[in-house]
N, C-alpha and C. Protein backbone atom coordinates (compact mmCIF):
# COMPACT_ATOMS: atom_id res chain seq x y z
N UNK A 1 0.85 -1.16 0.00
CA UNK A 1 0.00 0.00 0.00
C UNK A 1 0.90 1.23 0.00
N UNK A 2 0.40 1.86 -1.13
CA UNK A 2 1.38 3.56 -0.83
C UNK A 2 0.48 4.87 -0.50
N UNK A 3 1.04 5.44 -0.52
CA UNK A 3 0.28 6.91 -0.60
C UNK A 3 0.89 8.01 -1.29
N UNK A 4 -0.54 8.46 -2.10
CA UNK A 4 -0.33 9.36 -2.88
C UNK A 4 -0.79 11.12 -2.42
N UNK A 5 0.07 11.71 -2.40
CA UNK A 5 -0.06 13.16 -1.59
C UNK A 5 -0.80 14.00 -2.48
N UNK A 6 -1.18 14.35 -3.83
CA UNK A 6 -1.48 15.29 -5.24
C UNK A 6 -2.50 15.59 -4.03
N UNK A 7 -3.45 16.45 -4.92
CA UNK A 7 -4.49 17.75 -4.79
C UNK A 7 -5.63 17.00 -3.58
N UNK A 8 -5.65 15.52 -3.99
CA UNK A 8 -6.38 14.63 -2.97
C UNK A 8 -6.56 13.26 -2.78
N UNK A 9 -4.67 13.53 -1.72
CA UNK A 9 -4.64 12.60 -0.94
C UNK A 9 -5.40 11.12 -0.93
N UNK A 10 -4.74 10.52 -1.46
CA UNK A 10 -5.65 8.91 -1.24
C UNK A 10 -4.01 7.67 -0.93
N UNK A 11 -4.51 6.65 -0.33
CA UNK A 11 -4.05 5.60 -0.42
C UNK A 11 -4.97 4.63 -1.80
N UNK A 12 -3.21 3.71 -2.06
CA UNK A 12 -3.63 2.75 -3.31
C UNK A 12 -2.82 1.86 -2.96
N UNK A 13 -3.62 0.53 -3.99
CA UNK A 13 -2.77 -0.97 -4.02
C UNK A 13 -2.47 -0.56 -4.89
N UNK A 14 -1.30 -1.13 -5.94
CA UNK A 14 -1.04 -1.27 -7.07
C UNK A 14 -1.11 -2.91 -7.68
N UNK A 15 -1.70 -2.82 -8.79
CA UNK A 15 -2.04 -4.61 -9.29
C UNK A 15 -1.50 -4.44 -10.47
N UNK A 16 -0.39 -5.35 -10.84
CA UNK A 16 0.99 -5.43 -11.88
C UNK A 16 0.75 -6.95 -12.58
N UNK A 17 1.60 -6.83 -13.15
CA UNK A 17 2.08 -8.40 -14.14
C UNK A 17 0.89 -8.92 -14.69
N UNK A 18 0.56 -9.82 -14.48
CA UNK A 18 -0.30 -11.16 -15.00
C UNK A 18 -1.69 -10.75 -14.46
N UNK A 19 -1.75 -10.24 -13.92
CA UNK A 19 -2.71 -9.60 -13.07
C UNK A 19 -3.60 -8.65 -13.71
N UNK A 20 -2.69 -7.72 -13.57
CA UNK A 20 -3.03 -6.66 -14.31
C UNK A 20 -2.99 -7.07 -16.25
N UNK A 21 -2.38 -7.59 -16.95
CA UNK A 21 -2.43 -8.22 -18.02
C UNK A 21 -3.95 -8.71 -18.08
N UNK A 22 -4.55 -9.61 -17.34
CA UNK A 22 -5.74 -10.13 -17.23
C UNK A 22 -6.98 -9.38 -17.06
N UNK A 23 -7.15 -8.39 -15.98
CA UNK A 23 -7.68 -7.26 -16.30
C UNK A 23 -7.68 -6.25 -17.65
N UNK A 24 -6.66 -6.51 -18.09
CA UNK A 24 -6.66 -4.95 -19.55
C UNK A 24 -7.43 -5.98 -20.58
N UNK A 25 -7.27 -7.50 -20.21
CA UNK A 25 -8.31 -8.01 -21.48
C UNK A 25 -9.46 -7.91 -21.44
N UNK A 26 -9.74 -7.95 -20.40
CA UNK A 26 -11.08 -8.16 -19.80
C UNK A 26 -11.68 -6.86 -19.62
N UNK A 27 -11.01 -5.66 -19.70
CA UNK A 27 -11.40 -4.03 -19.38
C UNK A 27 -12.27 -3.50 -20.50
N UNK A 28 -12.42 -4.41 -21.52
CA UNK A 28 -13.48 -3.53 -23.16
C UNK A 28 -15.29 -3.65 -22.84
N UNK A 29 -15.18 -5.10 -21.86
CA UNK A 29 -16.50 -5.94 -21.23
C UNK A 29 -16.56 -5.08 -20.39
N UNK A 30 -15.94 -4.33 -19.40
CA UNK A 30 -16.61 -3.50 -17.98
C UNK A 30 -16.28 -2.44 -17.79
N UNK A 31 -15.52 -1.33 -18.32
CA UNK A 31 -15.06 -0.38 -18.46
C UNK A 31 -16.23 0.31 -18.45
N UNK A 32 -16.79 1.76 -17.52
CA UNK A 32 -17.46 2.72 -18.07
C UNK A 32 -17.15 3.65 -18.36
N UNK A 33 -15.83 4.02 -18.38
CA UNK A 33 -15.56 5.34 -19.44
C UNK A 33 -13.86 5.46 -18.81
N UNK A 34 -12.82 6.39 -19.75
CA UNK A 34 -11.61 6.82 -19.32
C UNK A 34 -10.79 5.59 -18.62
N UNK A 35 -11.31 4.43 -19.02
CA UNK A 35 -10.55 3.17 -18.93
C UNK A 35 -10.89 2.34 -17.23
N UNK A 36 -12.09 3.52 -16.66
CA UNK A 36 -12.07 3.03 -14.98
C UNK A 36 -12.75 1.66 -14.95
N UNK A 37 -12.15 0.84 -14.19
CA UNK A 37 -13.17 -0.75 -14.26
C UNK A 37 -14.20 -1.17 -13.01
N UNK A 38 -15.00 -0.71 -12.81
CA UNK A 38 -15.65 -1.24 -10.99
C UNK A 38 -15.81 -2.34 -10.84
N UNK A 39 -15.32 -2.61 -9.88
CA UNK A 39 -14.74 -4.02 -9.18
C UNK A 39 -15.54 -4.16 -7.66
N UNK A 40 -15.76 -5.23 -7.44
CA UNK A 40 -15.95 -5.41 -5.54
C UNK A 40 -14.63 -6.17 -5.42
N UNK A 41 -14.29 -5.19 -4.38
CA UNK A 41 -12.31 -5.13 -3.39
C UNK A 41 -13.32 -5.97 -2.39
N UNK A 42 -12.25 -7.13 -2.05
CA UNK A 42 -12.40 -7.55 -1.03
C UNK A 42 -11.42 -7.51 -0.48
N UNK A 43 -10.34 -6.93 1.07
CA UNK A 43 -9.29 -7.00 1.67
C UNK A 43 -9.64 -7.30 3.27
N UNK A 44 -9.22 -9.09 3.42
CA UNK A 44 -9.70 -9.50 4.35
C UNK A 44 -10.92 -9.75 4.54
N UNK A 45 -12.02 -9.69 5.92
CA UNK A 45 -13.09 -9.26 6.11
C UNK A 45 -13.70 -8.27 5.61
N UNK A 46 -12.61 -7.23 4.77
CA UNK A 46 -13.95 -5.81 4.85
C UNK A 46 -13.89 -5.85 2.54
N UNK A 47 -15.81 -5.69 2.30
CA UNK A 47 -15.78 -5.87 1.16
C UNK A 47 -16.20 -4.72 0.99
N UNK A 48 -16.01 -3.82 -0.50
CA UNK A 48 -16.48 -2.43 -1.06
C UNK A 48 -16.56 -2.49 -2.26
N UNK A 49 -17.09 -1.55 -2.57
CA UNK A 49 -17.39 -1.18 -4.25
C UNK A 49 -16.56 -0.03 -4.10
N UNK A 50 -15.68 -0.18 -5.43
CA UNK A 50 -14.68 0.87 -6.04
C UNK A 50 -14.58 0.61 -7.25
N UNK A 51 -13.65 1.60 -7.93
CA UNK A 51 -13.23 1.39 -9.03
C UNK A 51 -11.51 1.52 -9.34
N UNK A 52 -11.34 0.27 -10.37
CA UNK A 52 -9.69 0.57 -10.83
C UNK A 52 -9.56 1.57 -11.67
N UNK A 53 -8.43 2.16 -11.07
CA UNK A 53 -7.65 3.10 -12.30
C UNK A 53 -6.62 2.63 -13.04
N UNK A 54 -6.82 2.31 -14.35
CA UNK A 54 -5.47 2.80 -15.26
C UNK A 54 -4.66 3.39 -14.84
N UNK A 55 -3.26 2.65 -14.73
CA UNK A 55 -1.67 3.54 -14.84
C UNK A 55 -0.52 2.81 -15.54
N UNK A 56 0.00 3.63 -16.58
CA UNK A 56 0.88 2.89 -17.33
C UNK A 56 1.08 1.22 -17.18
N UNK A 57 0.23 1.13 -17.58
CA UNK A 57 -0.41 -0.64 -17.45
C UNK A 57 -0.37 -1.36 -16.71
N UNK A 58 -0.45 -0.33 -15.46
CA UNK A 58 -0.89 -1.39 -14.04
C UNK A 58 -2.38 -1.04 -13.70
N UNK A 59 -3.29 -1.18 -12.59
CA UNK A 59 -4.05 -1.15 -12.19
C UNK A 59 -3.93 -0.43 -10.74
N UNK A 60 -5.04 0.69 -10.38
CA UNK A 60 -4.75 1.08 -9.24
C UNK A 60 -6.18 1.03 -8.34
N UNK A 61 -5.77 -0.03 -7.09
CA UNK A 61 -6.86 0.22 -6.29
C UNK A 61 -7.15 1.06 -5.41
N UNK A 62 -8.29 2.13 -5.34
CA UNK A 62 -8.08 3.23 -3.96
C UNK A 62 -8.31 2.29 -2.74
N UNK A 63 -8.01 2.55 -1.44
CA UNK A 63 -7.91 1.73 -0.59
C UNK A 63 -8.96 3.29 0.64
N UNK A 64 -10.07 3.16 0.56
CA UNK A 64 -10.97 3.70 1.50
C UNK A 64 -9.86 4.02 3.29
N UNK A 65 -10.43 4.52 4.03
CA UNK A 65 -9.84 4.65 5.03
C UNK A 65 -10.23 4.05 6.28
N UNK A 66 -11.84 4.05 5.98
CA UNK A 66 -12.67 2.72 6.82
C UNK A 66 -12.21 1.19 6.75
N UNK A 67 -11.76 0.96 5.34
CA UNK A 67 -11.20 0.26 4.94
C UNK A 67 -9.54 -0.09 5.64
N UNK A 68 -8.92 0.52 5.69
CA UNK A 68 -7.59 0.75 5.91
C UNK A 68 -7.89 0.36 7.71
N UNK A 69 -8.60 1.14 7.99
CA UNK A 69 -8.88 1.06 9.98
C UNK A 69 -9.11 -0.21 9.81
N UNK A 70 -10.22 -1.06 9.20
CA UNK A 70 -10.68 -2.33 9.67
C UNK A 70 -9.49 -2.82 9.44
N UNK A 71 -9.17 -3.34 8.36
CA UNK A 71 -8.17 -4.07 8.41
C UNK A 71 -6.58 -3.93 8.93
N UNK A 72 -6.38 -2.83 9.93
CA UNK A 72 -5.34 -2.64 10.44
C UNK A 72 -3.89 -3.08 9.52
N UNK A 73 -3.69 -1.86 8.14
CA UNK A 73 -3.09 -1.78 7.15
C UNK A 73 -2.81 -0.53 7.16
N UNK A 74 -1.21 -0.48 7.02
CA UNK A 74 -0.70 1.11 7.23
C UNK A 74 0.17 1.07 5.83
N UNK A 75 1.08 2.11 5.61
CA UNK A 75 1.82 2.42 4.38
C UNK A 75 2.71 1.58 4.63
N UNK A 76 3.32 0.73 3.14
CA UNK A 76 3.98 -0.05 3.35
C UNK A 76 4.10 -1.33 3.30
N UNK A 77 2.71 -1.81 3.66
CA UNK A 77 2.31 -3.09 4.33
C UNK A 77 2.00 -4.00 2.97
N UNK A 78 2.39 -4.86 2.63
CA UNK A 78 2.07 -5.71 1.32
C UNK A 78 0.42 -6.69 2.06
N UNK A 79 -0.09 -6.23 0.91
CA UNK A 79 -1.75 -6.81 1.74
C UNK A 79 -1.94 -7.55 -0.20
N UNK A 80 -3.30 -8.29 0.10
CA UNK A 80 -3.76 -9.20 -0.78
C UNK A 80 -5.23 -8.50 -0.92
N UNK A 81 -5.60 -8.11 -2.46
CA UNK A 81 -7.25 -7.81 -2.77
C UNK A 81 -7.74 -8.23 -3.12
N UNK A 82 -8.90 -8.94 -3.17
CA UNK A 82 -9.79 -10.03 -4.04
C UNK A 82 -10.40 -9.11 -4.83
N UNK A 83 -10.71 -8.81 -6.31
CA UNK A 83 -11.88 -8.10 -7.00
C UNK A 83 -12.26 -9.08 -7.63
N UNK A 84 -13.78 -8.39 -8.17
CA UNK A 84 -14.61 -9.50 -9.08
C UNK A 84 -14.68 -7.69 -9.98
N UNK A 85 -14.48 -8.14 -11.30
CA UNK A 85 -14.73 -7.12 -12.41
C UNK A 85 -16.24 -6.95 -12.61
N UNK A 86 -15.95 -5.97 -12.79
CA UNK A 86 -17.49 -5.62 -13.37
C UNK A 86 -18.79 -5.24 -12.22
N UNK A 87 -18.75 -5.87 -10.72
CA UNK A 87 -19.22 -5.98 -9.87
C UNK A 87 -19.47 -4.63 -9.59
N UNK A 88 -20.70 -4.09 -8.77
CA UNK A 88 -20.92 -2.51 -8.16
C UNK A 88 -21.98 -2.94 -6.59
């Protein structure tokens, strides 16, 4: 998990390789606009509706802050996200 400081502040996962490869095929089926994909994040116990962002061909998950409290996840911390594409 990192954090990003710009105009407004958010924490993100980043989802790379094979991963992210699998998603960009699958992104023409669920995409609603500017390449964003909504997904249900599951991290741990706590599940949400978000959406991925496009970044130079990775995937970026925002990571909520309710989110972040439940699951006692700070900067730094290598954590695991379950998404289902397309899901809201």
């Amino acid at each position: 998990m990192w954090f990003w400081r710009g105009p407004a502040p958010w924490h993100f996962v980043t989802v790379t390789g094979e991963q992210a490869a699998a998603i960009e095929h699958a992104s023409s089926m669920v995409t609603y606009g500017w390449g964003m994909i909504p997904v249900s994040a599951t991290l741990g116990a706590t599940e949400w509706a978000t959406s991925l962002w496009p970044k130079d061909g990775d995937y970026l998950i925002p990571l909520k802050t309710a989110v972040r409290r439940a699951e006692g996840v700070d900067l730094g911390d290598v954590v695991t996200v379950r998404l289902v594409l397309g899901a809201v």
